[in-house]
C-alpha atoms as a PDB file:
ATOM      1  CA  UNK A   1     -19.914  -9.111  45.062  1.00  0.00           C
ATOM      2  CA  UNK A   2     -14.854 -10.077  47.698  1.00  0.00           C
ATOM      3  CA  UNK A   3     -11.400  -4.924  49.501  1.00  0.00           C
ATOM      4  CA  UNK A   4      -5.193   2.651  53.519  1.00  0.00           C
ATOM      5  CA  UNK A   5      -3.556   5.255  51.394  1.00  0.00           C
ATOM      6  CA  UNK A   6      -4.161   6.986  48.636  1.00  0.00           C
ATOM      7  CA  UNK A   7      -2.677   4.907  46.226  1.00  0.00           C
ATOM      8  CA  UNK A   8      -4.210   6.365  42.432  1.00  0.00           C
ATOM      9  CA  UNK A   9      -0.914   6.951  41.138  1.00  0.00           C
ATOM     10  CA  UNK A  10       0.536   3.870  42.062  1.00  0.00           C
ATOM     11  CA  UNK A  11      -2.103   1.913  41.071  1.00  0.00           C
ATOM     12  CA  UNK A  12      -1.653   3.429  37.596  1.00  0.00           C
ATOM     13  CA  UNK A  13       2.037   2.670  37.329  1.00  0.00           C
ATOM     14  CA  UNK A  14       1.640  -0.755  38.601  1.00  0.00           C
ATOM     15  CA  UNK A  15      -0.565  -1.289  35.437  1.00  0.00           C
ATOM     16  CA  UNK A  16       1.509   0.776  32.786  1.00  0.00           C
ATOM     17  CA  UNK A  17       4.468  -1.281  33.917  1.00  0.00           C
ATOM     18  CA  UNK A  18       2.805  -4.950  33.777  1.00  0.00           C
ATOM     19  CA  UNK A  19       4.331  -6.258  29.919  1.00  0.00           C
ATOM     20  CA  UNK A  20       5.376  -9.698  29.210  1.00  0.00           C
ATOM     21  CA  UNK A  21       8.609  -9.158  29.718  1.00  0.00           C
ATOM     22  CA  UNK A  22       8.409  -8.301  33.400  1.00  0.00           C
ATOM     23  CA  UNK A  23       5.677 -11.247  34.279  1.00  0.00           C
ATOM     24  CA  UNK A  24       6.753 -14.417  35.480  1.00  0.00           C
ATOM     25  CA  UNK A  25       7.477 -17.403  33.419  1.00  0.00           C
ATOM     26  CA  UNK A  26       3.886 -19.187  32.978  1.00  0.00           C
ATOM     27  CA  UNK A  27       5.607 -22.210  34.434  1.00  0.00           C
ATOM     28  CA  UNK A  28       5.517 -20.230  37.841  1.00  0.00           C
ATOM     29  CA  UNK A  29       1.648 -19.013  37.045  1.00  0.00           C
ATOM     30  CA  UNK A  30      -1.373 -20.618  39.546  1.00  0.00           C
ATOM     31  CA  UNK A  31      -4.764 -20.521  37.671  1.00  0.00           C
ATOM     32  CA  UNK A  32      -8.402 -20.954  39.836  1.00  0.00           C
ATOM     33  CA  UNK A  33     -11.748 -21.442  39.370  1.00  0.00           C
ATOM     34  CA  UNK A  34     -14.960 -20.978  41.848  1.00  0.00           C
ATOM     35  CA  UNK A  35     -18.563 -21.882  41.745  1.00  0.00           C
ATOM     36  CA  UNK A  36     -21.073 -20.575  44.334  1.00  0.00           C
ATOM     37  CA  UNK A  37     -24.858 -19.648  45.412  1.00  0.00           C
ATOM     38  CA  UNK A  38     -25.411 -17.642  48.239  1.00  0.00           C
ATOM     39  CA  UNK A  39     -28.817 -16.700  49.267  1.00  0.00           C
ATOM     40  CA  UNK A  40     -29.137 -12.527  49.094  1.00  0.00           C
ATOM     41  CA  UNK A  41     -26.027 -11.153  46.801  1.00  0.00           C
ATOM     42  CA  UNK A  42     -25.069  -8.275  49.027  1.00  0.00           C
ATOM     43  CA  UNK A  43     -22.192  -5.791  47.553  1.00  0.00           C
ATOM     44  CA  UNK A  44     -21.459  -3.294  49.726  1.00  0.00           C
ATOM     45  CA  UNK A  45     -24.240  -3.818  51.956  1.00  0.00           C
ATOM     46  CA  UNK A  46     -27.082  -3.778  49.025  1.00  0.00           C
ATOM     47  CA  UNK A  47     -28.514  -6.217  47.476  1.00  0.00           C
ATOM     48  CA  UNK A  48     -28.013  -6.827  44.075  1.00  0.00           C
ATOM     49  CA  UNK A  49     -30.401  -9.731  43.622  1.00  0.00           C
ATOM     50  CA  UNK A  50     -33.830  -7.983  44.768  1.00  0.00           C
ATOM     51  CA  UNK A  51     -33.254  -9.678  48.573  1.00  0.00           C
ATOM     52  CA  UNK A  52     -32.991 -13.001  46.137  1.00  0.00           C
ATOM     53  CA  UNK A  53     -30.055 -16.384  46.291  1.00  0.00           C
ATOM     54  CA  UNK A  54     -27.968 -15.444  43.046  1.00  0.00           C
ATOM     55  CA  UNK A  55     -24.943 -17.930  41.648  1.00  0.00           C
ATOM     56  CA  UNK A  56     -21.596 -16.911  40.933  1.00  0.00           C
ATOM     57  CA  UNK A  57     -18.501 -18.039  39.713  1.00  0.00           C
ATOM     58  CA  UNK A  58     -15.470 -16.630  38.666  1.00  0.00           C
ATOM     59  CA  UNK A  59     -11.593 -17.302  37.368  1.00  0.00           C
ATOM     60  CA  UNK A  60      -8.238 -16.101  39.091  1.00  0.00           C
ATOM     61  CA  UNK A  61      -4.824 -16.056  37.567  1.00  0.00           C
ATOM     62  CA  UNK A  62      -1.569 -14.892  39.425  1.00  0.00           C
ATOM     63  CA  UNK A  63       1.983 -15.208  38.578  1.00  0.00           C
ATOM     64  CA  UNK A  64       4.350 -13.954  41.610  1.00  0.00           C
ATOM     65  CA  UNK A  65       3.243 -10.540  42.503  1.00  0.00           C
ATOM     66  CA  UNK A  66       0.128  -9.982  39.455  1.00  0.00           C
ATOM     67  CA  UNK A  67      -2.970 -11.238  39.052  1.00  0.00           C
ATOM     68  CA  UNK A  68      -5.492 -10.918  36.764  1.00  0.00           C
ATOM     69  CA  UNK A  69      -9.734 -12.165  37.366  1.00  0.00           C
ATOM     70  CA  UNK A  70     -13.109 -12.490  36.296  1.00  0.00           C
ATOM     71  CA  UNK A  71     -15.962 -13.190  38.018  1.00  0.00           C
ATOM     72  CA  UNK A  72     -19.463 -12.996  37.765  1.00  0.00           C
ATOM     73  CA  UNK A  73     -22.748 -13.214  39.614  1.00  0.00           C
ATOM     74  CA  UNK A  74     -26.379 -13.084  38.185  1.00  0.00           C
ATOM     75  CA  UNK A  75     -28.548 -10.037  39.752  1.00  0.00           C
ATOM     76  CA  UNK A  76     -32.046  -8.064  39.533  1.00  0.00           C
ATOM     77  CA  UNK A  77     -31.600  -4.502  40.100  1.00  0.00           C
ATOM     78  CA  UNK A  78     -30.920  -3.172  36.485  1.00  0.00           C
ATOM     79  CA  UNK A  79     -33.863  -5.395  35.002  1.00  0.00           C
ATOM     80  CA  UNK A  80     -35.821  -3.517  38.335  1.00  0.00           C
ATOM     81  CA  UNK A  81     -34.820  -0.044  37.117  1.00  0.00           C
ATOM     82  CA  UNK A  82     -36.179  -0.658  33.874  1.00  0.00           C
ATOM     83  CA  UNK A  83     -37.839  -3.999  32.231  1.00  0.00           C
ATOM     84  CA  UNK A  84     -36.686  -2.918  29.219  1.00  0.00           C
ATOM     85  CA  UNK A  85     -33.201  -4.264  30.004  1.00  0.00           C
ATOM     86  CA  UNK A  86     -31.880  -7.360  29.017  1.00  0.00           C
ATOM     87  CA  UNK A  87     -29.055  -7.563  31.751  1.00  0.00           C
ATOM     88  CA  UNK A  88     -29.412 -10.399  34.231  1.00  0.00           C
ATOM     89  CA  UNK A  89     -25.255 -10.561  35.234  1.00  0.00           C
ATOM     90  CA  UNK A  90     -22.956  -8.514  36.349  1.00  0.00           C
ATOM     91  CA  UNK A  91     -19.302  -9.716  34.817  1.00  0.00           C
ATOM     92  CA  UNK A  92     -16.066  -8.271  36.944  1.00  0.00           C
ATOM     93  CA  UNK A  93     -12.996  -7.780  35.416  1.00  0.00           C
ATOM     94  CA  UNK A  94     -10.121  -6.854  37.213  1.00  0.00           C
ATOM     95  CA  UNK A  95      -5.866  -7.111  37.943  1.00  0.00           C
ATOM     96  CA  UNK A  96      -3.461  -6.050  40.172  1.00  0.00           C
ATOM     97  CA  UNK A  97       0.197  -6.258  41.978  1.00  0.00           C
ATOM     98  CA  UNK A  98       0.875  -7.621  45.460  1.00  0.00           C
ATOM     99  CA  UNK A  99       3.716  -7.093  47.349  1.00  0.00           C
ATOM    100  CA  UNK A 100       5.765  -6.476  50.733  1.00  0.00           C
ATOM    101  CA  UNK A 101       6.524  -3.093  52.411  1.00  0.00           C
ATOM    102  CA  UNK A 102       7.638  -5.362  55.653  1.00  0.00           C
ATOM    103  CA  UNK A 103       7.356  -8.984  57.029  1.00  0.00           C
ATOM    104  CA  UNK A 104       3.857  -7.795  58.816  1.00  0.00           C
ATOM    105  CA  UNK A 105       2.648  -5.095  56.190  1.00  0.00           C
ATOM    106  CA  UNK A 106       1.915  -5.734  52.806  1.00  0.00           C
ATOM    107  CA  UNK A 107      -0.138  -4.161  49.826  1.00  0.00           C
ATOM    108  CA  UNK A 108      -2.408  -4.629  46.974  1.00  0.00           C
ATOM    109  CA  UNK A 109      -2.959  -2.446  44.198  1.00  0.00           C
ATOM    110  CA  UNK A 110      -5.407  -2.802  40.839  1.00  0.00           C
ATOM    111  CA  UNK A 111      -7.962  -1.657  38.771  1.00  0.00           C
ATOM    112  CA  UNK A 112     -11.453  -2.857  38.693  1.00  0.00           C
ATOM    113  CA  UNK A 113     -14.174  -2.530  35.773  1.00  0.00           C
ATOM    114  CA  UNK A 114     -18.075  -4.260  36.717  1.00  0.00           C
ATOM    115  CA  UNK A 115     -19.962  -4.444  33.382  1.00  0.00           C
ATOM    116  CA  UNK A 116     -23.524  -5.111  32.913  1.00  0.00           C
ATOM    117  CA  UNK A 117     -24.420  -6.344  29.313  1.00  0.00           C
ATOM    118  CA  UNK A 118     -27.943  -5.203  28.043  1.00  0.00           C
ATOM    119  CA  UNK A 119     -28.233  -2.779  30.120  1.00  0.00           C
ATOM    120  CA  UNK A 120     -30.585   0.000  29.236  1.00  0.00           C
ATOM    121  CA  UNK A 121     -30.404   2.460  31.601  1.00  0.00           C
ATOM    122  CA  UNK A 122     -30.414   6.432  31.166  1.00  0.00           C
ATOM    123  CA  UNK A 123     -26.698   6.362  32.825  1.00  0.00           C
ATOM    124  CA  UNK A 124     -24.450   3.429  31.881  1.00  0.00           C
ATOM    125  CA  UNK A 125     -24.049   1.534  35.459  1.00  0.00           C
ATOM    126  CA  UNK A 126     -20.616   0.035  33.929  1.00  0.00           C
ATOM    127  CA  UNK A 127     -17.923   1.220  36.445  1.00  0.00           C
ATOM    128  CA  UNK A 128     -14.408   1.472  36.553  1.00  0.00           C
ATOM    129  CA  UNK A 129     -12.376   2.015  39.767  1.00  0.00           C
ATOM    130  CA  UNK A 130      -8.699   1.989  41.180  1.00  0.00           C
ATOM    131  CA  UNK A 131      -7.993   0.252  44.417  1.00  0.00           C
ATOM    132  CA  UNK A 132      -5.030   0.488  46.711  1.00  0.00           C
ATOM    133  CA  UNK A 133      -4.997  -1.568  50.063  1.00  0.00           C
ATOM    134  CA  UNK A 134      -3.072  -1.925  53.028  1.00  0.00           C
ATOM    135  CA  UNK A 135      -3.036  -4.909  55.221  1.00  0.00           C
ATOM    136  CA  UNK A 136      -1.570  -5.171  58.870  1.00  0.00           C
ATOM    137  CA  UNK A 137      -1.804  -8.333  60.507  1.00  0.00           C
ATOM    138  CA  UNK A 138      -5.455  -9.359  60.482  1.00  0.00           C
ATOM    139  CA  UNK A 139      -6.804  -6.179  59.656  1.00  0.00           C
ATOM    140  CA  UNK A 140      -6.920  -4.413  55.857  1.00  0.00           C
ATOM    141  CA  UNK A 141      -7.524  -1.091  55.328  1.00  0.00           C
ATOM    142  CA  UNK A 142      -8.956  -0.746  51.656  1.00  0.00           C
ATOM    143  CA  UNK A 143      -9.967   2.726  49.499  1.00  0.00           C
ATOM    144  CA  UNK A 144     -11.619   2.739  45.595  1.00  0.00           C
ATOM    145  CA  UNK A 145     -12.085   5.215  43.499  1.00  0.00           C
ATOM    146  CA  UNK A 146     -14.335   5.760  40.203  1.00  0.00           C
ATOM    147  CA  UNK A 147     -12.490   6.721  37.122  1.00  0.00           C
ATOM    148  CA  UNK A 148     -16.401   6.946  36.049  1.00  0.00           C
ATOM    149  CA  UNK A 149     -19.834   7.226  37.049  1.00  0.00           C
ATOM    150  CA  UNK A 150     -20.669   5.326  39.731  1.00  0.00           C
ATOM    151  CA  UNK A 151     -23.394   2.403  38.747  1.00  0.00           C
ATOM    152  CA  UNK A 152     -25.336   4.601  36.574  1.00  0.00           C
ATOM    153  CA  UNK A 153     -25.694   7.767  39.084  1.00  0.00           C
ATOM    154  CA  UNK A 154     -25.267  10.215  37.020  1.00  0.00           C
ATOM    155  CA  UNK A 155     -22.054  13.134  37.459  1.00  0.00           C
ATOM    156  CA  UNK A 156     -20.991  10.340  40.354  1.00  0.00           C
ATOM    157  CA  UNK A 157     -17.374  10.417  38.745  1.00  0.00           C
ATOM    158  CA  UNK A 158     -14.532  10.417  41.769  1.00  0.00           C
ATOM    159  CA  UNK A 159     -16.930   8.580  43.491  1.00  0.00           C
ATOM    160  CA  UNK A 160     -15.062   6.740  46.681  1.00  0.00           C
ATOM    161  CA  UNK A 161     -15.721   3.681  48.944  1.00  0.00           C
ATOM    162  CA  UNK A 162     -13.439   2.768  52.092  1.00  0.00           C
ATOM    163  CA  UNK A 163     -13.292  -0.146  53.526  1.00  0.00           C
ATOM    164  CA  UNK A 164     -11.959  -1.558  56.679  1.00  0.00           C
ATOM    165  CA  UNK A 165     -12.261  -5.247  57.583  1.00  0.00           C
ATOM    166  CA  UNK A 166     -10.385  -8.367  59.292  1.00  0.00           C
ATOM    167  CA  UNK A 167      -9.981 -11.861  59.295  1.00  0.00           C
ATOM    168  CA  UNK A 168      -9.819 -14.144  62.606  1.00  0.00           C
ATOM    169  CA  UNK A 169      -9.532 -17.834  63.349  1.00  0.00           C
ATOM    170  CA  UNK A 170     -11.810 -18.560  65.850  1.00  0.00           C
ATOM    171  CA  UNK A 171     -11.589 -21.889  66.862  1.00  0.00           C
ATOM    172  CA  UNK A 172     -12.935 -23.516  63.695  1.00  0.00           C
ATOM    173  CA  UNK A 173     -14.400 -20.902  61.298  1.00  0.00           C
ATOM    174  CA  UNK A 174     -13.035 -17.965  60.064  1.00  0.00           C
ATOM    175  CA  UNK A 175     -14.843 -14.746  61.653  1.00  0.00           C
ATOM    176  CA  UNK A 176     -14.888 -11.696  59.221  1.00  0.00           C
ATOM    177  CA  UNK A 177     -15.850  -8.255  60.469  1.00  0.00           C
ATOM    178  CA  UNK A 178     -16.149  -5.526  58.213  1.00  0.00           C
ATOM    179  CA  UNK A 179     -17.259  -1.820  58.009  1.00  0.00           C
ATOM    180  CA  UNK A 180     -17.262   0.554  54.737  1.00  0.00           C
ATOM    181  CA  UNK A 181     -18.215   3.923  53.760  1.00  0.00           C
ATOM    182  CA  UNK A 182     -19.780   4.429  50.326  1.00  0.00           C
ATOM    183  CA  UNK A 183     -19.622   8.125  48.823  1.00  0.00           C
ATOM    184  CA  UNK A 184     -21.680   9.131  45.847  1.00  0.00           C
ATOM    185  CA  UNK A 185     -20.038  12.060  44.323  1.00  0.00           C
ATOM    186  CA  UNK A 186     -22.933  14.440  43.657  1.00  0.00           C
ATOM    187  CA  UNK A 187     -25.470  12.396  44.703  1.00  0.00           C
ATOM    188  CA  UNK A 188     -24.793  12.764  48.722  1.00  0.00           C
ATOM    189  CA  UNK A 189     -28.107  11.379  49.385  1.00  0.00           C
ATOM    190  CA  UNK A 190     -27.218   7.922  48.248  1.00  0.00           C
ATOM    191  CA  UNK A 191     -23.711   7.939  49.992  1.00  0.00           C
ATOM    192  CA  UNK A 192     -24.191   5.554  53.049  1.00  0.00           C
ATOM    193  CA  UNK A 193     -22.219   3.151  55.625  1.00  0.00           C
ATOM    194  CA  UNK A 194     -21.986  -0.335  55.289  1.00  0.00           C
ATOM    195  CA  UNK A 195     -21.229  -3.058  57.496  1.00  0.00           C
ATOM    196  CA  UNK A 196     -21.079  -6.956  58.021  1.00  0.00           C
ATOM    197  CA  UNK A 197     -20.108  -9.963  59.996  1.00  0.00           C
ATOM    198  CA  UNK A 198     -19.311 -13.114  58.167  1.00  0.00           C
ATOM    199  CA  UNK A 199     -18.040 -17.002  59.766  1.00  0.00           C
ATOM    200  CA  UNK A 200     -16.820 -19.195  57.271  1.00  0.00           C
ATOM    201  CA  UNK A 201     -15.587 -22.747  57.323  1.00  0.00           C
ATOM    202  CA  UNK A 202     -13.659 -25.013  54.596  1.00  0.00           C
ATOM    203  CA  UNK A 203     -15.957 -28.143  55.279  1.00  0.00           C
ATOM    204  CA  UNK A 204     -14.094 -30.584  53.085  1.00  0.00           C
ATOM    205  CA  UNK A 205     -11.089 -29.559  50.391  1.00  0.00           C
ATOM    206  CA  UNK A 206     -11.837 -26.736  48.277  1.00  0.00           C
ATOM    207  CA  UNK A 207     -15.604 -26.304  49.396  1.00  0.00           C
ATOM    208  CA  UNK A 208     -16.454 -23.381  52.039  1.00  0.00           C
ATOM    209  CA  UNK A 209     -19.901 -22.602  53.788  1.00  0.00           C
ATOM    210  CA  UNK A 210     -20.520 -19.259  55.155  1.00  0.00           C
ATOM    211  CA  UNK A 211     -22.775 -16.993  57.040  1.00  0.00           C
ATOM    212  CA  UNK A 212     -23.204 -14.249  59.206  1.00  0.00           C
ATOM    213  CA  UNK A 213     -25.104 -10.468  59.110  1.00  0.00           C
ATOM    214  CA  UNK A 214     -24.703  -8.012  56.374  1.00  0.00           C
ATOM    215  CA  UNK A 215     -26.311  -4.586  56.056  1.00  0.00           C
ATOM    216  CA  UNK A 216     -26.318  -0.552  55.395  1.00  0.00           C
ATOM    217  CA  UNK A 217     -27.300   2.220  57.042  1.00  0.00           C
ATOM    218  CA  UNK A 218     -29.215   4.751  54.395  1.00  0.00           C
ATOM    219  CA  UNK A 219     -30.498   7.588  54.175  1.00  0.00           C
ATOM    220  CA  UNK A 220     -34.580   8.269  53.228  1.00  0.00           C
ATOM    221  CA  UNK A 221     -35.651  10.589  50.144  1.00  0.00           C
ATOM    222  CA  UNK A 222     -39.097  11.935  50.664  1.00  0.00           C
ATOM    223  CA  UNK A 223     -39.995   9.394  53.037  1.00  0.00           C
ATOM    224  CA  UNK A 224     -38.725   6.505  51.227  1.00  0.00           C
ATOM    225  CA  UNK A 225     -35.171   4.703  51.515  1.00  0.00           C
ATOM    226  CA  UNK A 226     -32.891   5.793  48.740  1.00  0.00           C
ATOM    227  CA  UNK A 227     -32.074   1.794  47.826  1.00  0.00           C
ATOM    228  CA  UNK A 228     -35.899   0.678  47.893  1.00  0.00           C
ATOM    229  CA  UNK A 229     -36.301  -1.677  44.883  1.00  0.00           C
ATOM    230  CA  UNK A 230     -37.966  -0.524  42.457  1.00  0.00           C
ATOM    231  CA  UNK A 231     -39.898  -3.885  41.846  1.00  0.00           C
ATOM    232  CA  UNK A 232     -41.337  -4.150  45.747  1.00  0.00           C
ATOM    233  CA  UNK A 233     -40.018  -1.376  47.467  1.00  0.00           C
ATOM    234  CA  UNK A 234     -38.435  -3.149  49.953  1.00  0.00           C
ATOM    235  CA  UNK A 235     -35.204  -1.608  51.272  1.00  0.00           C
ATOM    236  CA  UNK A 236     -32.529  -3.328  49.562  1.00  0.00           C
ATOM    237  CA  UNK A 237     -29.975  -2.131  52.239  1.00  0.00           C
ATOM    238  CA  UNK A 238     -31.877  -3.598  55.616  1.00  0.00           C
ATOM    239  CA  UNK A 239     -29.703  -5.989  57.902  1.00  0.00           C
ATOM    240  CA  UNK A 240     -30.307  -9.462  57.288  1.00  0.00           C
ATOM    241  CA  UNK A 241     -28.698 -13.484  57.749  1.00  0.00           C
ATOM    242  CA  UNK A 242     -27.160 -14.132  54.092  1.00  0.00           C
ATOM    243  CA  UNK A 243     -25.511 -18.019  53.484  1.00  0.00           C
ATOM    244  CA  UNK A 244     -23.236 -19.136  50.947  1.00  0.00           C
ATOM    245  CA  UNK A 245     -21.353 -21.927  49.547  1.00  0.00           C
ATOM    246  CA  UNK A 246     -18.506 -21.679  47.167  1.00  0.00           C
ATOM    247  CA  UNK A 247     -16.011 -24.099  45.572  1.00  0.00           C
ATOM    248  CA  UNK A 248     -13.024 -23.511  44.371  1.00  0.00           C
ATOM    249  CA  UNK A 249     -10.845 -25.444  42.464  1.00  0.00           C
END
């Protein structure tokens, strides 16, 4: 769409325990907003856009260690599945706690919901998942799991995805590699690995470009790749260039 233990159980205190009286004064608060369009919206290594450029933008508010979001992007793959749909956006809703175990390792914990209005689909593709990550140094180690089904499979409940990435400055840009592993619950043939390399640069104050290689490795059903669109048939998990450019302010 933008990231080890298992952390389910502290992810679910960390959001029992968030009240007003334990936030932050507002005065302390940092609110953020971003605009983008990148050219093939890639989550997870498939597209979500039919192979398409998709805009997004979203919200961020933290104060100290929580934070709470939204962000959305427009797609094609629900409207694919069936053209009796009226969805055209996914909307992300999410909030967390950051925090310190020492000066070099630090953690991130949160619950994520992705909801897509007008959906009509047999199996609601609305998910909700708890994250936990772990970062060391560069390098993040990062593991979800589905309180639900997972975007609309259906039984796909405990559904997982781990995902390991990194962030270098080379020279210049900023050189992302990442590598995940997607697990359907009950639906092994659409579990898969994903993978990506991304170089992004802050041109001028607030504005980024980026671009790099992002892709999955699936598996085929009867001959045919179990993320073909529906609409083409093209294989909405092949390796390809993606660009972006984002703003945030």
């Amino acid at each position: 769409m933008k990231k080890t233990i298992s952390l389910a159980t502290l992810a679910a205190s960390a959001a029992a325990f968030v009240t007003a009286a334990a936030l932050p004064t507002v005065a302390l608060a940092d609110l953020a907003f971003n605009v983008g369009a990148i050219s093939d919206y890639r989550y997870r290594g498939i597209s979500q856009s039919r192979l398409k450029p998709a805009v997004q933008g979203g919200v961020d508010w933290s104060a100290g260690p929580y934070y709470v979001g939204a962000w959305a992007s427009t797609i094609k793959w629900i409207d694919d599945i069936n053209p009796a749909s009226s969805n055209k956006v996914e909307l992300d809703l999410y909030g967390g706690y950051k925090g310190e175990i020492t000066k070099d390792l630090s953690y991130d914990v949160g619950m994520l919901a992705y909801q897509y209005p007008g959906h009509k689909l047999a199996t609601s593709p609305n998910t909700t998942e708890i994250y936990g990550a772990l970062t060391y140094g560069p390098a993040t180690l990062k593991v979800s799991h589905s309180l639900t089904n997972l975007f609309g499979f259906a039984s796909s409940k405990n559904s997982s995805y781990i995902d390991l990435s990194a962030s270098f400055e080379v020279g210049p840009v900023t050189l992302a590699p990442h590598l995940g592993y997607q697990k359907v619950a009950k639906n092994g043939d659409f579990s898969y690995t994903d993978y990506s390399l991304i170089a992004s640069k802050e041109v001028v104050k607030g504005l980024t470009v980026s671009g790099g290689v992002v892709g999955a490795e699936t598996k085929s059903i009867a001959g045919t790749k179990a993320y073909a669109s529906p609409a083409n048939g093209k294989d909405l998990g092949k390796a390809g260039a993606v660009v972006g450019l984002k703003y945030t302010f």
